[in-house]
C-alpha atoms as a PDB file:
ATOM      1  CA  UNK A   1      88.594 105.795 128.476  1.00  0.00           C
ATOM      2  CA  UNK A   2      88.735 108.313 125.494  1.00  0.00           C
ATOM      3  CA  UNK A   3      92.113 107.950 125.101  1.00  0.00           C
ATOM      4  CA  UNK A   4      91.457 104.212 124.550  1.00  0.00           C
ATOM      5  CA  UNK A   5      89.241 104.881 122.183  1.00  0.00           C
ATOM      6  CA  UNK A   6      91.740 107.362 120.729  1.00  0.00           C
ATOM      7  CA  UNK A   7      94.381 104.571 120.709  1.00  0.00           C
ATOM      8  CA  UNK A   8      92.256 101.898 118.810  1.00  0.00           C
ATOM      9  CA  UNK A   9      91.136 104.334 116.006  1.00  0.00           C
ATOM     10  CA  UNK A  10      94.454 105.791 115.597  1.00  0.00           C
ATOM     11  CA  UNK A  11      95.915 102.220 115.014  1.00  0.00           C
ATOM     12  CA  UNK A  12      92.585 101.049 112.726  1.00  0.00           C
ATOM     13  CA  UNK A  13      93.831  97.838 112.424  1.00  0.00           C
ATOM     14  CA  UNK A  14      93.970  95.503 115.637  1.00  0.00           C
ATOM     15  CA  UNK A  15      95.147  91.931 115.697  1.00  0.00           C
ATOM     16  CA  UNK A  16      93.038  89.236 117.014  1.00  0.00           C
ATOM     17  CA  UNK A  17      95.306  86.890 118.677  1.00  0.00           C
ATOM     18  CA  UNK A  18      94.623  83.340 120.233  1.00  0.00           C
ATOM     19  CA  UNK A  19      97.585  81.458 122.080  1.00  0.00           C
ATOM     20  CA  UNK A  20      97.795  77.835 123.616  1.00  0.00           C
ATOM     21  CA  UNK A  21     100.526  79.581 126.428  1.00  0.00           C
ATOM     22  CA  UNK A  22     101.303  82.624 127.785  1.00  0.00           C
ATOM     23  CA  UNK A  23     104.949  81.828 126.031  1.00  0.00           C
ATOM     24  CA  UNK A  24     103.225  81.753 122.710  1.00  0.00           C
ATOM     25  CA  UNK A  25     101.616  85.578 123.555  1.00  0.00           C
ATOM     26  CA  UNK A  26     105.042  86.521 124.900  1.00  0.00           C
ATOM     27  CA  UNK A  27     106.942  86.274 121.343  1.00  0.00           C
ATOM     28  CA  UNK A  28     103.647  87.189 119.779  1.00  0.00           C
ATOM     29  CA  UNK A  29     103.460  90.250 121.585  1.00  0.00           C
ATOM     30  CA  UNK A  30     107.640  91.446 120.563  1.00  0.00           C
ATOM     31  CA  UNK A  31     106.851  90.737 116.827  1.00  0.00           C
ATOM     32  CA  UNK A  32     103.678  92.933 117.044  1.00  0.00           C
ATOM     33  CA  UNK A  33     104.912  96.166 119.137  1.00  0.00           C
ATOM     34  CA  UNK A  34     108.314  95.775 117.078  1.00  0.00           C
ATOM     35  CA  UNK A  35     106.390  96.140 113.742  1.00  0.00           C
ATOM     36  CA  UNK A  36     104.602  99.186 115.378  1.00  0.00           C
ATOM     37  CA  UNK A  37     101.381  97.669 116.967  1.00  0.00           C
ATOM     38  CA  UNK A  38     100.205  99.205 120.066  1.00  0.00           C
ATOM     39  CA  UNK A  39      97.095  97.692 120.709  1.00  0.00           C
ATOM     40  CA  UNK A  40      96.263  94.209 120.631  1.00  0.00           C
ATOM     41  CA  UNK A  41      93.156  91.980 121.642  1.00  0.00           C
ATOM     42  CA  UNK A  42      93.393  88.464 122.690  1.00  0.00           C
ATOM     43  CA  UNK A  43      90.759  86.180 123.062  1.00  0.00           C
ATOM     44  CA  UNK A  44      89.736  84.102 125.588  1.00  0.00           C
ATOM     45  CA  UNK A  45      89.457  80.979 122.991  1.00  0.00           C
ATOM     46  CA  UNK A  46      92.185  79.321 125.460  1.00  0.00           C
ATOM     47  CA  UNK A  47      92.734  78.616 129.272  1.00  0.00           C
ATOM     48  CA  UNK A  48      95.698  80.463 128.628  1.00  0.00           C
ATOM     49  CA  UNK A  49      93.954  84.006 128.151  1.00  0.00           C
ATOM     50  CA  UNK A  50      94.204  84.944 131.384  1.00  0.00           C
ATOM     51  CA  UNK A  51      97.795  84.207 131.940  1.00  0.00           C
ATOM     52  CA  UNK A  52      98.823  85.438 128.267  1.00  0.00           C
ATOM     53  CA  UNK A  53      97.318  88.788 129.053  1.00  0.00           C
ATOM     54  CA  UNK A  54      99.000  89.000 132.506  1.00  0.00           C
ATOM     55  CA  UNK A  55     102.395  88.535 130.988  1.00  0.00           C
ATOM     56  CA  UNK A  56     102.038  90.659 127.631  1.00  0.00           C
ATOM     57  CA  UNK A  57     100.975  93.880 130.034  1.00  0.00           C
ATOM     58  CA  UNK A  58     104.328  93.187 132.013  1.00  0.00           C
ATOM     59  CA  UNK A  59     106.524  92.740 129.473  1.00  0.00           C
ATOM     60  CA  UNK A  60     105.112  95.404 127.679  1.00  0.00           C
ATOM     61  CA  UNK A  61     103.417  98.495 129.989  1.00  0.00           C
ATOM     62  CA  UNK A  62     102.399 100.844 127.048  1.00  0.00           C
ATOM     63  CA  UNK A  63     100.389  98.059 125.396  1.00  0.00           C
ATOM     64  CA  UNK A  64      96.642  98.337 124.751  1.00  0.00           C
ATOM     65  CA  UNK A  65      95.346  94.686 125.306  1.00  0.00           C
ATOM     66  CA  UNK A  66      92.082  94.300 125.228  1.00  0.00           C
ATOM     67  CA  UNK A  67      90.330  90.646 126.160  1.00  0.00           C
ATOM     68  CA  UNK A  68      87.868  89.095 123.201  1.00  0.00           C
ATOM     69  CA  UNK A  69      85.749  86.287 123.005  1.00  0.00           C
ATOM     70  CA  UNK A  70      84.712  87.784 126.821  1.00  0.00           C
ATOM     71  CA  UNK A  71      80.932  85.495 127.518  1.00  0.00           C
ATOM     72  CA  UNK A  72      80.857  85.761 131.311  1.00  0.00           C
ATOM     73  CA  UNK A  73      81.136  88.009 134.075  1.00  0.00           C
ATOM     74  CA  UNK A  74      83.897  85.898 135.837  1.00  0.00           C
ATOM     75  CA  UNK A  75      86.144  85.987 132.314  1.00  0.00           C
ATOM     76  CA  UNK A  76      85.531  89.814 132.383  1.00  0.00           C
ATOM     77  CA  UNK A  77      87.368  89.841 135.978  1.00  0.00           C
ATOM     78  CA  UNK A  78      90.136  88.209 135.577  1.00  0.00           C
ATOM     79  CA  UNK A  79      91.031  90.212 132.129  1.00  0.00           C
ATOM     80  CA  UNK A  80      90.829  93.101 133.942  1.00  0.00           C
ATOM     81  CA  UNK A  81      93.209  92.128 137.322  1.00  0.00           C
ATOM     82  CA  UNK A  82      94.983  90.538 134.420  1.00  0.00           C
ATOM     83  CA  UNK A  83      95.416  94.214 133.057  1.00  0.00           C
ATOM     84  CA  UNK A  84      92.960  94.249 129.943  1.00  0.00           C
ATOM     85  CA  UNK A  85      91.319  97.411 129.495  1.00  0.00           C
ATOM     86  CA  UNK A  86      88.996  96.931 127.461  1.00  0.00           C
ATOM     87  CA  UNK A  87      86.391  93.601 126.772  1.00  0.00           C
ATOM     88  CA  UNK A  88      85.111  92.964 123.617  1.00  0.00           C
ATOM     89  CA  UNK A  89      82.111  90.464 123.242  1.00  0.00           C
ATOM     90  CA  UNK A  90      80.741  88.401 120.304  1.00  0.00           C
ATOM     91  CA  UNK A  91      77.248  89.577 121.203  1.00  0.00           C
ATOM     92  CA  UNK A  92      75.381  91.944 123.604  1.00  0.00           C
ATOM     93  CA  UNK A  93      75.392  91.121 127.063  1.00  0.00           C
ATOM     94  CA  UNK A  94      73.448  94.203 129.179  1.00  0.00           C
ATOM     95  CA  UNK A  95      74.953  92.729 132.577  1.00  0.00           C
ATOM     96  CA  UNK A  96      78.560  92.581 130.710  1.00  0.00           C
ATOM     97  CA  UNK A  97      77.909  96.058 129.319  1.00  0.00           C
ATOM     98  CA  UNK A  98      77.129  97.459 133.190  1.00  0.00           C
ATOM     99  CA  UNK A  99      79.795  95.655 134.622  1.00  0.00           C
ATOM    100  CA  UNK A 100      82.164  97.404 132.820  1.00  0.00           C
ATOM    101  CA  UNK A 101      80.930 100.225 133.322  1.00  0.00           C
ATOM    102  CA  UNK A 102      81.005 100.239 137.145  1.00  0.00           C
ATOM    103  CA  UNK A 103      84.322  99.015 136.785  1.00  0.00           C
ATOM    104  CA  UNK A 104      86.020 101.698 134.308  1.00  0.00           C
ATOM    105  CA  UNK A 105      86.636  99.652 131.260  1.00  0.00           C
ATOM    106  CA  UNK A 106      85.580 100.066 128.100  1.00  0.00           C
ATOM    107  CA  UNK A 107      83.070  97.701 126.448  1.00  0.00           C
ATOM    108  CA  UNK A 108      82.853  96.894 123.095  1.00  0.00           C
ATOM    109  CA  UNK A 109      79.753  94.279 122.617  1.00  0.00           C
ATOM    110  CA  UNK A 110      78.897  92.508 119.265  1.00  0.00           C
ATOM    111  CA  UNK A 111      75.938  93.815 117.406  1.00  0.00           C
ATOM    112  CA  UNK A 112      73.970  93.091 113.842  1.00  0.00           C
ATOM    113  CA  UNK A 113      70.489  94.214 114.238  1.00  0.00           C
ATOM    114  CA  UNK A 114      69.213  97.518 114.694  1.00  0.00           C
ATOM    115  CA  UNK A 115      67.236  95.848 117.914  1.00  0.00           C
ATOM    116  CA  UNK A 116      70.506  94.938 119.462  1.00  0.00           C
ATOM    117  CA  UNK A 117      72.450  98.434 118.699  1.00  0.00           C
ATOM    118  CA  UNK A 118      69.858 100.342 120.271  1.00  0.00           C
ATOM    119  CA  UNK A 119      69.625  98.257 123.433  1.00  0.00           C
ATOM    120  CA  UNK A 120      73.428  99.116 123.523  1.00  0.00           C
ATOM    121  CA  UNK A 121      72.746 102.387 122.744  1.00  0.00           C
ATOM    122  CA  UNK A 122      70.232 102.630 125.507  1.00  0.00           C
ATOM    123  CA  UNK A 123      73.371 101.057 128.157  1.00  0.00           C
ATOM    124  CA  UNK A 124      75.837 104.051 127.043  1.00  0.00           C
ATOM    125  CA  UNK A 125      77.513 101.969 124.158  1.00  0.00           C
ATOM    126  CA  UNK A 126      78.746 104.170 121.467  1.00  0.00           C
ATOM    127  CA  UNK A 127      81.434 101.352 119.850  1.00  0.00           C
ATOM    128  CA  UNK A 128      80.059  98.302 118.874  1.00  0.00           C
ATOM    129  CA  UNK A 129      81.730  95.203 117.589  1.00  0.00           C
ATOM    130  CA  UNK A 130      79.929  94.017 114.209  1.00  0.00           C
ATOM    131  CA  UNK A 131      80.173  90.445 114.150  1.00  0.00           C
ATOM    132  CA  UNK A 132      80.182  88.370 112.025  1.00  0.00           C
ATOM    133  CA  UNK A 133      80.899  91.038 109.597  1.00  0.00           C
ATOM    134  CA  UNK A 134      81.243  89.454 106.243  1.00  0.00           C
ATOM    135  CA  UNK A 135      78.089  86.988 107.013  1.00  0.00           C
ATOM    136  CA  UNK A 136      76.525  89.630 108.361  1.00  0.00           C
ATOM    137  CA  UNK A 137      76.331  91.833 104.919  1.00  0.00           C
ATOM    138  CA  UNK A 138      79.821  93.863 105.440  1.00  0.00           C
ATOM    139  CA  UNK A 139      79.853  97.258 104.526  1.00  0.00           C
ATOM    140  CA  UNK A 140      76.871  97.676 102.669  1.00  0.00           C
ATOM    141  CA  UNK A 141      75.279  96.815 105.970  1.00  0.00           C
ATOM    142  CA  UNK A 142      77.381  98.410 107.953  1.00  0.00           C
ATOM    143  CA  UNK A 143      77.246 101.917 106.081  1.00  0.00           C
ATOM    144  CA  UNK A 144      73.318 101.404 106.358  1.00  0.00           C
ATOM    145  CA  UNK A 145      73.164 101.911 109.535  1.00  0.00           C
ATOM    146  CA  UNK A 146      74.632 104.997 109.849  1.00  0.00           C
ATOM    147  CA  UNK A 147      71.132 106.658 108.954  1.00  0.00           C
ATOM    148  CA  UNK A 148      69.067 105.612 112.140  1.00  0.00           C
ATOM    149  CA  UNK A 149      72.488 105.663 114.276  1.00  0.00           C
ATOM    150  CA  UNK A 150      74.752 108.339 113.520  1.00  0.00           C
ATOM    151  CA  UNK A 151      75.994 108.548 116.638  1.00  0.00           C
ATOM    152  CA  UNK A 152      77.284 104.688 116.404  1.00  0.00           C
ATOM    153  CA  UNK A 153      80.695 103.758 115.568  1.00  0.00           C
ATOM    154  CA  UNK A 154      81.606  99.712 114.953  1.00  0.00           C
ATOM    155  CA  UNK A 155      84.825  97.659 114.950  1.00  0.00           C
ATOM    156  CA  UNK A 156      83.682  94.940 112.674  1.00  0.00           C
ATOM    157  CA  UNK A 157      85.226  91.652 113.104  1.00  0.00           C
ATOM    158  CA  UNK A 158      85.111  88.122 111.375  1.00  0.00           C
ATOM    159  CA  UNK A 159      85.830  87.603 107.434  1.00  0.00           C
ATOM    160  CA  UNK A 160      88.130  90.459 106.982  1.00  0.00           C
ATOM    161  CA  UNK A 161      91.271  90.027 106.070  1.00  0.00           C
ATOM    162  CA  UNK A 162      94.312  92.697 103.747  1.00  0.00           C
ATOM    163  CA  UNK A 163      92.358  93.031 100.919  1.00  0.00           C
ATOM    164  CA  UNK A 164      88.864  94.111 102.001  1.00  0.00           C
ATOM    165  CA  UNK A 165      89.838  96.001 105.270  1.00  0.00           C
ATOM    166  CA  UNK A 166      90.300  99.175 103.672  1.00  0.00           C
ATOM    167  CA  UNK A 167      87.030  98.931 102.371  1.00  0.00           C
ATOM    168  CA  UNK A 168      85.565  99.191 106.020  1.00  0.00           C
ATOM    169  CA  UNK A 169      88.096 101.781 107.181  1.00  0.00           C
ATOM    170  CA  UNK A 170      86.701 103.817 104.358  1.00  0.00           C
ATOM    171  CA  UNK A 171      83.296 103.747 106.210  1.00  0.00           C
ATOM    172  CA  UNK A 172      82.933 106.849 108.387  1.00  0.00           C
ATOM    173  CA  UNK A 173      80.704 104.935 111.014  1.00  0.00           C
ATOM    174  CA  UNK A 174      83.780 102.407 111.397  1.00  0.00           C
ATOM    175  CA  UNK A 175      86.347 102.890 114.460  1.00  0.00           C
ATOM    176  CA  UNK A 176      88.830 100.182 113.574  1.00  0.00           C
ATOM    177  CA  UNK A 177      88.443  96.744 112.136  1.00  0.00           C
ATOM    178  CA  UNK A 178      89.606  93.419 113.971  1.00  0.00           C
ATOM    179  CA  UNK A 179      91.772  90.863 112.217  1.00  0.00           C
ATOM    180  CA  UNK A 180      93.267  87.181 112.854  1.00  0.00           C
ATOM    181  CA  UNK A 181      95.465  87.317 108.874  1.00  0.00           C
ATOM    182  CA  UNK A 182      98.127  88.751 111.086  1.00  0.00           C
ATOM    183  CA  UNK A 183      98.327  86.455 113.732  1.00  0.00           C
ATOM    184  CA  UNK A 184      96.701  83.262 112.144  1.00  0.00           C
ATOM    185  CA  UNK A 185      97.195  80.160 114.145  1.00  0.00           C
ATOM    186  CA  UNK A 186      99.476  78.667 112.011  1.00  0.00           C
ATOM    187  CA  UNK A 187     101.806  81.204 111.864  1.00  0.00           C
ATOM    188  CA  UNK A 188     101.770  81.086 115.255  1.00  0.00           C
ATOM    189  CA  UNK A 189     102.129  77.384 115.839  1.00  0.00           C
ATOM    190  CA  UNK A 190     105.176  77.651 113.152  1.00  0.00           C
ATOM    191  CA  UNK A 191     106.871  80.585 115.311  1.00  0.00           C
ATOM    192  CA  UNK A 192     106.588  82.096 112.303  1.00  0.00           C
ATOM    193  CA  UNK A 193     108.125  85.452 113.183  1.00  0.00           C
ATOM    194  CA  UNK A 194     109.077  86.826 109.945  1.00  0.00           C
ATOM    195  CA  UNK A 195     105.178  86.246 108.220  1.00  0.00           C
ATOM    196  CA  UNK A 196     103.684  87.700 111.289  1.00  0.00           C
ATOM    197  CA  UNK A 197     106.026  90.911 111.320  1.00  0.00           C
ATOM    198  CA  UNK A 198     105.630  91.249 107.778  1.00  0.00           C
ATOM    199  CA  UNK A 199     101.864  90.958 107.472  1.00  0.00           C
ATOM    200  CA  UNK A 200     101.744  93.343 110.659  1.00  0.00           C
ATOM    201  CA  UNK A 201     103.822  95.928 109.469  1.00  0.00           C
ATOM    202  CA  UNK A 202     101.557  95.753 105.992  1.00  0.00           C
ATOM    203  CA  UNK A 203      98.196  96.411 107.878  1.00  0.00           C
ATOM    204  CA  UNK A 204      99.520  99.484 109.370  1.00  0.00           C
ATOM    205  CA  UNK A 205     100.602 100.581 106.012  1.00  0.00           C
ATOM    206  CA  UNK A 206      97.556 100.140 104.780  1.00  0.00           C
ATOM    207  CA  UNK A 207      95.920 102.420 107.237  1.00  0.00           C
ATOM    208  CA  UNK A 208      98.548 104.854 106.360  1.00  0.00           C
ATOM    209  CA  UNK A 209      97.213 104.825 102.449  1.00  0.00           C
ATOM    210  CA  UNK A 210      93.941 106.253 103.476  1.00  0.00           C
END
């Protein structure tokens, strides 16, 4: 499970993508590993998680997918026979959190409040989603925290976007941030290959710069 970890701080930058069919994920998937992603989340905003998931971790063995937007116990399943390896949650869901542990994947629940990091804490969580980020104060929040929780590390989400993502990877308590400006579903619904490899190929350049 390190080297998951390993994987998704390496990269910094992981898209958030959400797909009407798995055919949709399928040409998402090629523009993203061909403009060097190798870790990718996709949410279950769609019946056509499941299925999307299934099909991106055929087509493409090496990938990282990891299922977000994961509420239930029974969505947590199927991601992972799908082949997701790790579940990433809007909020903190103990049951969710122990479940994946029992079953060897890697949990990443959504946190703002001290209260809910330290129940995670408390459950073996050491890499929390922050969500909603921007709403929730950013990085002046986020960089707070690392006083009463060193030992925390947070892939905010929600509101960040190519020009303030650097300011988050700049924080030494963040892991990675999440983004949708890549994979907006627009560009998507325009098979918009040549936006999505472009913007894709600029977020890993701007991990690079740091």
């Amino acid at each position: 499970m390190n080297e998951i970890i390993n994987r998704i701080q390496k990269q910094a930058i992981i898209p958030v993508i959400t797909v009407d069919s798995s055919k949709d994920a399928e040409w998402v998937c090629e523009v993203l590993v061909d403009a060097g992603m190798q870790v990718i989340e996709i949410t279950f905003r769609t019946e056509a998680a499941v299925e999307s998931i299934a099909v991106a971790k055929s087509l493409f063995p090496d990938l990282i997918i990891g299922a977000g937007t994961v509420l239930s116990l029974k969505q947590a399943s199927r991601a992972a026979q799908a082949g997701a390896t790790f579940l990433v949650s809007p909020a903190l869901d103990v049951e969710l959190v122990e479940w994946s542990i029992q079953n060897q994947l890697i949990a990443i629940p959504g946190v703002v409040t001290p209260t809910e990091i330290l129940t995670a804490l408390k459950h073996g969580v050491k890499v929390m989603k922050f969500f909603p980020a921007e709403a929730y104060g950013g990085t002046k929040t986020i960089d707070a925290l690392k006083g009463p929780f060193p030992d925390v590390k947070f892939l905010p989400t929600g509101g960040i976007n190519s020009n303030n993502a650097i300011d988050y990877l700049r924080l030494s308590n963040v892991i990675a941030v999440g983004g949708t400006w890549m994979v907006k579903p627009d560009l998507i619904k325009k098979r918009d290959k040549k936006t999505i490899y472009q913007l894709s190929t600029e977020a890993l350049q701007i991990v690079k710069s740091l």
